[in-house]
Protein backbone atom coordinates (compact mmCIF):
# COMPACT_ATOMS: atom_id res chain seq x y z
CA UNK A 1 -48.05 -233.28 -9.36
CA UNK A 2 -47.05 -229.66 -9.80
CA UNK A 3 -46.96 -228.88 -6.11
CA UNK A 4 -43.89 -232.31 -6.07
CA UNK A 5 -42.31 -230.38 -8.62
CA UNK A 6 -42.06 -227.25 -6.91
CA UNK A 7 -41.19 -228.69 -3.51
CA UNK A 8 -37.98 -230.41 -5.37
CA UNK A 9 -36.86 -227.06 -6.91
CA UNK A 10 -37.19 -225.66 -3.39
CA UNK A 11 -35.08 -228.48 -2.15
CA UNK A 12 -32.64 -228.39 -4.88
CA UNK A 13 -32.10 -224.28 -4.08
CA UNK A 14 -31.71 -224.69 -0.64
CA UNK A 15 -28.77 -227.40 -1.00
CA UNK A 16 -27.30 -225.17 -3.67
CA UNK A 17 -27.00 -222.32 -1.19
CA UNK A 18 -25.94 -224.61 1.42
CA UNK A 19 -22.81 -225.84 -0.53
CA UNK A 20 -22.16 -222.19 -1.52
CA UNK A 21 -21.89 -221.08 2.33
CA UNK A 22 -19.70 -224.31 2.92
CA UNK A 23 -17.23 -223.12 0.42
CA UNK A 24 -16.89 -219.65 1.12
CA UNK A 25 -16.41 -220.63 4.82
CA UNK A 26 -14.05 -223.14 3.72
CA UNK A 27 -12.21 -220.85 1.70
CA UNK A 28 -11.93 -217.82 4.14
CA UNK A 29 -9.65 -219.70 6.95
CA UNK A 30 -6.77 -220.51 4.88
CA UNK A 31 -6.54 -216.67 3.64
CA UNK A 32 -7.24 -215.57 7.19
CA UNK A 33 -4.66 -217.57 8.50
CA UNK A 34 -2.13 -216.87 5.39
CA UNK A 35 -3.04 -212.85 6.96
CA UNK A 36 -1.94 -213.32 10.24
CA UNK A 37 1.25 -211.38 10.92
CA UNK A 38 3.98 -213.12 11.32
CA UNK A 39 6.41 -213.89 14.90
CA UNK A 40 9.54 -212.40 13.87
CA UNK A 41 12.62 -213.85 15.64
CA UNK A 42 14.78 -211.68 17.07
CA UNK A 43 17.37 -211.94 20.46
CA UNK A 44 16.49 -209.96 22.84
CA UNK A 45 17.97 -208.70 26.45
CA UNK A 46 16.80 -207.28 29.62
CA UNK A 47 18.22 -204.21 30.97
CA UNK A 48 19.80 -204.61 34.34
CA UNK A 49 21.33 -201.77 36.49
CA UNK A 50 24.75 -201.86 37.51
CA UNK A 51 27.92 -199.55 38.36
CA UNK A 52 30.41 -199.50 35.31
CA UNK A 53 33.75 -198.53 34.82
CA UNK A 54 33.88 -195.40 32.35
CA UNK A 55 36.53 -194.92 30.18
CA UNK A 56 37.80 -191.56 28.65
CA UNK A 57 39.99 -191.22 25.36
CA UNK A 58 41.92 -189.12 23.77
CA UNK A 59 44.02 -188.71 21.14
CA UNK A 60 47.79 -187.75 22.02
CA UNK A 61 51.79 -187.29 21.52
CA UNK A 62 54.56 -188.80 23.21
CA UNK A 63 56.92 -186.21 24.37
CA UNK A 64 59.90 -186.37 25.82
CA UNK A 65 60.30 -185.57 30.02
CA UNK A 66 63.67 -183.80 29.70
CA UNK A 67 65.33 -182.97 26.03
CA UNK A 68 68.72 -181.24 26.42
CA UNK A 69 70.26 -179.18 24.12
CA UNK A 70 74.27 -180.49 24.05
CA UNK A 71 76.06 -177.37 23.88
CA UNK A 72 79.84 -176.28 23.32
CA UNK A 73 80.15 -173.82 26.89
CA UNK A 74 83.95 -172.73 25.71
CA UNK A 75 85.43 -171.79 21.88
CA UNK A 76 87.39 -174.27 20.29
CA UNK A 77 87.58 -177.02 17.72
CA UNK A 78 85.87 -179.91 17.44
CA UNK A 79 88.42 -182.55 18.03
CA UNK A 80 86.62 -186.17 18.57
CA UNK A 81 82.78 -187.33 19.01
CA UNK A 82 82.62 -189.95 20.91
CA UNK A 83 78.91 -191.61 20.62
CA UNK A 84 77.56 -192.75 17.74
CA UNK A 85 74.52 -190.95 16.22
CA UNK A 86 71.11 -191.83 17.29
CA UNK A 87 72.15 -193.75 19.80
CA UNK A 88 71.40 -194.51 23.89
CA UNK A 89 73.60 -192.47 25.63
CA UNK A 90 74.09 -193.07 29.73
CA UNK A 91 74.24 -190.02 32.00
CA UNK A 92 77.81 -188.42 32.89
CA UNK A 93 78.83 -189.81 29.06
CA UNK A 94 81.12 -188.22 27.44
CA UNK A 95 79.96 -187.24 24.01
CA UNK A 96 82.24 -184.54 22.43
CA UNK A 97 86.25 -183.27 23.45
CA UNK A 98 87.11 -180.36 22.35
CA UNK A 99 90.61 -179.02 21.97
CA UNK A 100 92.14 -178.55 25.16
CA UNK A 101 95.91 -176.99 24.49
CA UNK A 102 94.70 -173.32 24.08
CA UNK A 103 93.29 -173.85 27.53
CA UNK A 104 96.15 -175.51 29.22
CA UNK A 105 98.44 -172.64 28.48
CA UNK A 106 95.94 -170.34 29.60
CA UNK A 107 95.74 -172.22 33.12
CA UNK A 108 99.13 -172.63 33.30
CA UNK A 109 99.56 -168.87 32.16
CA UNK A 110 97.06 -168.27 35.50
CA UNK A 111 98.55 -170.55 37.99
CA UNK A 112 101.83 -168.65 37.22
CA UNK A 113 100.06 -165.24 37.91
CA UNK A 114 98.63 -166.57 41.41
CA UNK A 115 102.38 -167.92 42.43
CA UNK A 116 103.66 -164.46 42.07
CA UNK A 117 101.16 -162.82 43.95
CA UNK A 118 101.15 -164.91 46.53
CA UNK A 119 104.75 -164.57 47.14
CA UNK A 120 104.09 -160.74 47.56
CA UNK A 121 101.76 -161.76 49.99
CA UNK A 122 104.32 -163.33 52.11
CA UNK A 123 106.39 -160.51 51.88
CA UNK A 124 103.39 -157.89 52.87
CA UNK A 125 102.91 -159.98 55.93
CA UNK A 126 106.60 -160.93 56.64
CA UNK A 127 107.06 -156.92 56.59
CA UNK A 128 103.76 -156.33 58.71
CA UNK A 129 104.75 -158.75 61.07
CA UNK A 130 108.09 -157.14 61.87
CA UNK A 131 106.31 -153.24 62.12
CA UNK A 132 103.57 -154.10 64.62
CA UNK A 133 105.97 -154.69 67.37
CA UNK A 134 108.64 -151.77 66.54
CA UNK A 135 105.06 -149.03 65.88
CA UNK A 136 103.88 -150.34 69.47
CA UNK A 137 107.38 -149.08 70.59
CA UNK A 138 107.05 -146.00 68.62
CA UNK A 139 110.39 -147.25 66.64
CA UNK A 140 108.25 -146.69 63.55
CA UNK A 141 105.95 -143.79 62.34
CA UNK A 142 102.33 -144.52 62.43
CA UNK A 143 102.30 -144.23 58.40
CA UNK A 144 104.77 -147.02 57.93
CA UNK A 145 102.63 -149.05 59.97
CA UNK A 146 99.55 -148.10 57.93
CA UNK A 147 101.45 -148.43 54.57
CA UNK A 148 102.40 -152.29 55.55
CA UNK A 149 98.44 -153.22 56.19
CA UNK A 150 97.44 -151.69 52.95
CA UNK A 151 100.56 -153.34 51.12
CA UNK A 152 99.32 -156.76 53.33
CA UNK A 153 95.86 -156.42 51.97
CA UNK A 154 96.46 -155.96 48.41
CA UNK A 155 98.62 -158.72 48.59
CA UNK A 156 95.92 -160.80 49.69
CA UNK A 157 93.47 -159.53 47.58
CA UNK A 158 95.49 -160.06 44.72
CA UNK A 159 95.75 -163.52 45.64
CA UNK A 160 92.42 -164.05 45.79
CA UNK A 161 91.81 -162.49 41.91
CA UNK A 162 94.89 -164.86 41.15
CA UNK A 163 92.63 -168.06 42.81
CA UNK A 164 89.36 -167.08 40.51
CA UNK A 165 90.89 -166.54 37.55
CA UNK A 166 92.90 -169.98 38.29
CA UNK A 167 89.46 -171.83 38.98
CA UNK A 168 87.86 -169.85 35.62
CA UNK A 169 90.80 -171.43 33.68
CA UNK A 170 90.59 -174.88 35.24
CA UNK A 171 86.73 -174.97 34.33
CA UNK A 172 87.48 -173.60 30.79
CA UNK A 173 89.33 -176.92 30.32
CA UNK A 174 87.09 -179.15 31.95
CA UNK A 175 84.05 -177.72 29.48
CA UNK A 176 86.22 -179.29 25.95
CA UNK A 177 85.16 -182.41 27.61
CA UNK A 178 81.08 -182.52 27.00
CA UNK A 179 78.93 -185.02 28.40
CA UNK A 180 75.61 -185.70 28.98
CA UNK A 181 73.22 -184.70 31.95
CA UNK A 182 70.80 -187.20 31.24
CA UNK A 183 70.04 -190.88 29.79
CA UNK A 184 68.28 -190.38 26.66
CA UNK A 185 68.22 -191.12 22.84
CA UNK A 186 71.23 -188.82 21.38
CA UNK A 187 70.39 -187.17 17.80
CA UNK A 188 72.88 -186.99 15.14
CA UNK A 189 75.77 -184.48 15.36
CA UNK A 190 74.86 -180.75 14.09
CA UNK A 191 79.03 -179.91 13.58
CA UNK A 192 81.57 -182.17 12.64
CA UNK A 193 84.73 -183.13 13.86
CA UNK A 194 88.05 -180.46 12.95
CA UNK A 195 84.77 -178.07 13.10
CA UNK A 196 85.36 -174.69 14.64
CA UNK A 197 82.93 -174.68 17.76
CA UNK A 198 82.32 -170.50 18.90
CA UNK A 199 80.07 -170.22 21.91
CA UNK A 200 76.59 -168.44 21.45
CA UNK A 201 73.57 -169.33 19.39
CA UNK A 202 75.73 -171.62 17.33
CA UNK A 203 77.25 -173.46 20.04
CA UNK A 204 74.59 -176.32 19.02
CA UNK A 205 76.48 -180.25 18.79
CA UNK A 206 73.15 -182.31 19.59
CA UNK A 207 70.62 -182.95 21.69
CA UNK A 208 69.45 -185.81 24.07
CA UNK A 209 65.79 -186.99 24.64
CA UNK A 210 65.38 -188.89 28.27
CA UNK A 211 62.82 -191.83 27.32
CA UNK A 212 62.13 -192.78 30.86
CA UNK A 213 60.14 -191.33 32.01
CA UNK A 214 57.93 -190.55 28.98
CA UNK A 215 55.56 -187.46 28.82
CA UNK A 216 51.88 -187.89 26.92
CA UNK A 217 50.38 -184.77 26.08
CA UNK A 218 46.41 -184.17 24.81
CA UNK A 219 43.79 -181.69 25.26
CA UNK A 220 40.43 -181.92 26.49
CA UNK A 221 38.07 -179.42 24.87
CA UNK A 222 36.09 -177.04 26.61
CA UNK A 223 32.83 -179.02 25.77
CA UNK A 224 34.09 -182.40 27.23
CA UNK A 225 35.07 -180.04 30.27
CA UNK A 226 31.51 -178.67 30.42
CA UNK A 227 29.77 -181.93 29.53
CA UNK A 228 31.89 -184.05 32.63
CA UNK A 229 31.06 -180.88 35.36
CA UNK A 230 27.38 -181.60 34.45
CA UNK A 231 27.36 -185.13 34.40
CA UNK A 232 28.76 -185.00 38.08
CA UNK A 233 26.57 -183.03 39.11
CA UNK A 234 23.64 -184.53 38.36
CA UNK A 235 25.41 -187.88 39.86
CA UNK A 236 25.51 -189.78 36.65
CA UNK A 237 29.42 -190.17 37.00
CA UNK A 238 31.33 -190.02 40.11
CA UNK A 239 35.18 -189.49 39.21
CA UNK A 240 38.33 -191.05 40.96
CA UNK A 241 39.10 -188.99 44.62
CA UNK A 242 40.96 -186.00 43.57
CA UNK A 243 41.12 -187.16 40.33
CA UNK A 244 43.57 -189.36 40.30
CA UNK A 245 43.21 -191.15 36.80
CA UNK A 246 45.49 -194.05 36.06
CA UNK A 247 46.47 -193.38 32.35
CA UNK A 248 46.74 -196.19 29.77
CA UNK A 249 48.30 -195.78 25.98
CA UNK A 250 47.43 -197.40 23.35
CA UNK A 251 49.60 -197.62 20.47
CA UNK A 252 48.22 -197.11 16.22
CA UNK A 253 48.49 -201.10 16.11
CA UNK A 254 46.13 -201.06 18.92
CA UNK A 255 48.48 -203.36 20.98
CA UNK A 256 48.82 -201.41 24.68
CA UNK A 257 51.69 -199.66 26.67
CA UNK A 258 53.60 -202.25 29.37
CA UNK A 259 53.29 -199.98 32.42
CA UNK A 260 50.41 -197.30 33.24
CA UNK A 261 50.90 -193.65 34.60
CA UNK A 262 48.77 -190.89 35.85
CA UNK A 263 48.67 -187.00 35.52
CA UNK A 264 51.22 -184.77 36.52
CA UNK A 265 49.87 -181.58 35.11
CA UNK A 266 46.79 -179.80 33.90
CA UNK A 267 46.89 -175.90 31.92
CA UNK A 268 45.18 -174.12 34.22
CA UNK A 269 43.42 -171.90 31.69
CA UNK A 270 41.85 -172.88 28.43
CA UNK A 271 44.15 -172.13 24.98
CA UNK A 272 41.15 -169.47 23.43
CA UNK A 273 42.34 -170.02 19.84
CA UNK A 274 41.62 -173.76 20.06
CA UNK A 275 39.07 -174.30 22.85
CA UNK A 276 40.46 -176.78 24.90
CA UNK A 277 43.11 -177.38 27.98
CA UNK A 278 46.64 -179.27 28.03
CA UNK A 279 46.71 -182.25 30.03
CA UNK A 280 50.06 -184.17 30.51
CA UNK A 281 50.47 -187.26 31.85
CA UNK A 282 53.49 -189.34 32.59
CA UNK A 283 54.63 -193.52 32.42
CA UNK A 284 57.36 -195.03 33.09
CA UNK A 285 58.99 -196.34 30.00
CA UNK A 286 62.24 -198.53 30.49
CA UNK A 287 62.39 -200.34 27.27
CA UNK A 288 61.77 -197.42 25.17
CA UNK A 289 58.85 -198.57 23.57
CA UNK A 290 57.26 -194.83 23.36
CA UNK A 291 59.03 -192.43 21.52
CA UNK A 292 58.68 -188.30 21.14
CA UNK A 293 56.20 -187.08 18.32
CA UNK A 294 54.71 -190.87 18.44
CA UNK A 295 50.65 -190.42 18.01
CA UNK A 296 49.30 -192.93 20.72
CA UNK A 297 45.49 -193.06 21.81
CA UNK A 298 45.11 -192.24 25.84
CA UNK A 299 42.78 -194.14 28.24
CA UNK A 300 41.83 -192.78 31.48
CA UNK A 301 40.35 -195.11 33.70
CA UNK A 302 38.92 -194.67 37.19
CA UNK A 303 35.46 -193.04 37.16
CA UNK A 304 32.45 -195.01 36.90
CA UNK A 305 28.92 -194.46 36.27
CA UNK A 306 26.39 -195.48 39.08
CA UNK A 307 23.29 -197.87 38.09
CA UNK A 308 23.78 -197.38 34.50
CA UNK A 309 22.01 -198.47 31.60
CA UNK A 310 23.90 -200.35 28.86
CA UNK A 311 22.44 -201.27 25.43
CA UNK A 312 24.30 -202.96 22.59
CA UNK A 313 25.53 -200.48 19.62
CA UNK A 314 23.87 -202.32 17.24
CA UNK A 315 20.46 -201.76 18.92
CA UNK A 316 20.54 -198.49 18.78
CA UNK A 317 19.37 -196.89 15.44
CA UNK A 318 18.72 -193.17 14.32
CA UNK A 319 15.98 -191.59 13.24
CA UNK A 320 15.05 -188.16 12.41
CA UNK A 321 13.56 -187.34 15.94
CA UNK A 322 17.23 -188.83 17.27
CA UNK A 323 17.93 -192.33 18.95
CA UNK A 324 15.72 -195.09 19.62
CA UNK A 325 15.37 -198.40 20.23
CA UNK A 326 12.73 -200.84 19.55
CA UNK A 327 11.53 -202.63 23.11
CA UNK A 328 8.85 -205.58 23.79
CA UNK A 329 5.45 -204.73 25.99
CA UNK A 330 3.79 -206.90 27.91
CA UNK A 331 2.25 -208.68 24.87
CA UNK A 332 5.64 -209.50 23.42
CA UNK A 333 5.26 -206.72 21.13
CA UNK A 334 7.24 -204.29 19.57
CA UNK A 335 7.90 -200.57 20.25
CA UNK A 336 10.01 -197.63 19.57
CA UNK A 337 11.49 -196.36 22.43
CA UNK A 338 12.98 -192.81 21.83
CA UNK A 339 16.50 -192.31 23.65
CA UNK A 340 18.95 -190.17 24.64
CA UNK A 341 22.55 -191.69 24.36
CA UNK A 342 25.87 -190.85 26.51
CA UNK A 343 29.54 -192.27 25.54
CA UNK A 344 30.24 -195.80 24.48
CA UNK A 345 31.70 -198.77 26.97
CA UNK A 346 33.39 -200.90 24.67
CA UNK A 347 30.68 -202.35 22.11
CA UNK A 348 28.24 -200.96 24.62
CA UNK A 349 26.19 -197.68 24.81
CA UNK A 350 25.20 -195.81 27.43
CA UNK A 351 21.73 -194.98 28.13
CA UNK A 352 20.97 -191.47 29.80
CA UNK A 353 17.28 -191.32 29.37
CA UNK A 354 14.84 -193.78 28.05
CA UNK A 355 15.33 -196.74 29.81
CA UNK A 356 14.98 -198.87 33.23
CA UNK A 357 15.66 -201.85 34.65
CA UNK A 358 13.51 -204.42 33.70
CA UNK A 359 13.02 -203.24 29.75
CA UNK A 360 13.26 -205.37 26.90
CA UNK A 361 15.40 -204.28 23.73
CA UNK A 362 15.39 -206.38 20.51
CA UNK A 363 19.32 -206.32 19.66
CA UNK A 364 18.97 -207.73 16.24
CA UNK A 365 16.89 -208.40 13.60
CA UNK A 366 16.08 -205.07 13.27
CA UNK A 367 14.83 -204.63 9.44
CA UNK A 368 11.98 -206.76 10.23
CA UNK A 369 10.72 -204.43 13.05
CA UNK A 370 7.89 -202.28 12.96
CA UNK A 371 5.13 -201.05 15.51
CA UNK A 372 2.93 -203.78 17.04
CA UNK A 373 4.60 -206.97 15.64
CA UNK A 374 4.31 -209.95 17.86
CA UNK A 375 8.57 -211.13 18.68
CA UNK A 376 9.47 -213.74 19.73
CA UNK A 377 13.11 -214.08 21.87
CA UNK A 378 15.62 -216.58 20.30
CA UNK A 379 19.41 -216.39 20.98
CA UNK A 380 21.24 -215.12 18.07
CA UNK A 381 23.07 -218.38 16.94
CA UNK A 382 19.52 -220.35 17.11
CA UNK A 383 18.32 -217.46 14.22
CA UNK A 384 21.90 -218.66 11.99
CA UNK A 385 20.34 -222.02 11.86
CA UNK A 386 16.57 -221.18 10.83
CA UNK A 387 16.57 -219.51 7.04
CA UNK A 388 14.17 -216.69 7.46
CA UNK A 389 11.57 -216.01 4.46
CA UNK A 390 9.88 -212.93 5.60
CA UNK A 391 10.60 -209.72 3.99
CA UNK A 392 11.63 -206.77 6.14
CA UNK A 393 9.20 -204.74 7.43
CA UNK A 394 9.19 -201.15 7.37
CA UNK A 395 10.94 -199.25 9.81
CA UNK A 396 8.74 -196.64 12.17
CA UNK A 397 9.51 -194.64 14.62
């Protein structure tokens, strides 16, 4: 009876332990499974190789091509302006008259001087033309003969003095009409009209800025210079045959000039107070949309960068070792991929070092990245519509 007894304890044990195991295994998938690491979503691309456009800007001023300085050229007063300030003024118009009677009587005063001596001109030759046949008969002394030549010469050269100072006069007169050299923008009058106008530094009535065509100035600094020389060396931009940029402006609302240009001169030395070298280019600007001392941002456009590597801004983060990216392995997971970064292409970066063809970069998503974690690659607009739970993971590099 004792040895029944026994064998049911023994029983009873062995069950006991049997539904212990059965709940701890029972137990222990659930919490494994709730420790899996999660798939994060995320969009990712795959870099492909190809020659792109690159795009240099600057920052620059619209300057005029040709300002002149309107200037009184004779003494007089100001008698009429005849533009209106500020306004477009056509080339060969007139703009200011001065007084022209002082210089009428002075060219009449002239023209009166050159009649006389040209009438004792006629008379030195009248009276050399009636010695040279009585001296060849030896009717006349050679010094009669000699004395008509000379009187015949001064004549003429008296004339001659008479003629300039007629043609000084007559130019005199033309200056009190002033006009304009060039189509341009006029500025407001510096004297007013009944003004006394002397010649000299204060000879100043305006000034007209031509519009078209427009001048861009901006500087490239010795750096950029540097940075470009090395870049095409090594091949990893190839700029336009003899550098022949086609410029493009952009204006502070960010809309864009009508008509490109192109460069039509370079400083030829570097400015050693500020580091960097003038360029200047020049567009065509018939509507006068660009004006002189206008701030305008300045494209150039025509190099290109062979079998580059572009990446998304937004996937490329900084840490304290530089850039880097994070990129998927084989196993569709994640790594950091340190980077080294050239110029942006639009929203675009590009890649100098780092990457190849073939590589996946995770563009978004990017709190929830860290070393190892399985991704998986949905399109950004499928991750809007799936409310994400997980809590960002921490960041490594």
């Amino acid at each position: 009876m004792r040895k029944n007894v026994l064998h049911r304890d023994v029983l009873f044990g062995l069950g006991l332990l049997a539904l212990a195991a059965f709940s701890l295994v029972g137990c222990s998938e659930p919490e494994q499974a709730a420790k899996a690491p999660p798939v994060i979503p995320a969009t990712v691309i795959t870099i492909e190789q190809q020659d792109t456009p690159v795009v240099f800007e600057f920052t620059g001023q619209a300057e005029s091509s040709r300002q002149v300085e309107i200037r009184a050229r004779v003494d007089g007063f100001l008698e009429e302006q005849t533009y209106q300030d500020g306004a477009l003024v056509q080339a060969k118009q007139v703009m200011f008259k001065l007084d022209q009677k002082p210089l009428q009587a002075t060219l009449q005063q002239v023209q009166g001087e050159l009649a006389l001596h040209q009438a004792r001109h006629t008379t030195a030759k009248a009276n050399l033309k009636r010695i040279k046949p009585l001296a060849e008969q030896d009717a006349v002394s050679k010094k009669d003969l000699d004395d008509a030549v000379g009187k015949e010469s001064e004549a003429k050269a008296s004339v001659l003095a008479a003629e300039g100072a007629v043609r000084e006069a007559e130019l005199n007169l033309g200056y009190t009409t002033i006009f304009t050299p060039v189509t341009g923008l006029a500025s407001k009058a510096v004297k007013q009209e009944g003004s006394y106008i002397p010649t000299g530094q204060d000879s100043l009535l305006t000034y007209v800025a031509q519009l078209d065509p427009v001048w861009v100035n901006f500087s490239v600094s010795e750096n950029q210079l540097l940075s470009g020389r090395k870049q095409q060396a090594a091949g990893l931009i190839v700029m336009p045959p003899e550098d022949k940029f086609v410029v493009e402006v952009v204006f502070a609302d960010g809309s864009t000039h009508p008509h490109k240009g192109h460069v039509n001169f370079a400083e030829p030395t570097v400015d050693p107070e500020t580091g960097t070298m003038l360029i200047r280019a020049e567009l065509a600007n018939p509507e006068s949309q660009m004006r002189p001392g206008q701030f305008v941002r300045v494209r150039l456009h025509g190099a290109s960068r062979p079998n580059a590597v572009l990446v998304p801004q937004t996937a490329v983060l900084q840490g304290a070792k530089g850039h880097f990216v994070w990129v998927l392995n084989k196993e569709s997971k994640a790594e950091v991929r340190a980077i080294e970064t050239g110029s942006w292409h639009g929203n675009d970066w590009f890649i100098v070092n780092g990457l190849a063809a073939g590589d996946q970069v995770v563009v978004d998503n990017l709190l929830k990245m860290s070393q190892g974690v399985s991704v998986k690659n949905v399109p950004a607009e499928d991750q809007q519509k799936q409310p994400s739970t997980d809590k960002p993971a921490e960041k490594t590099e």
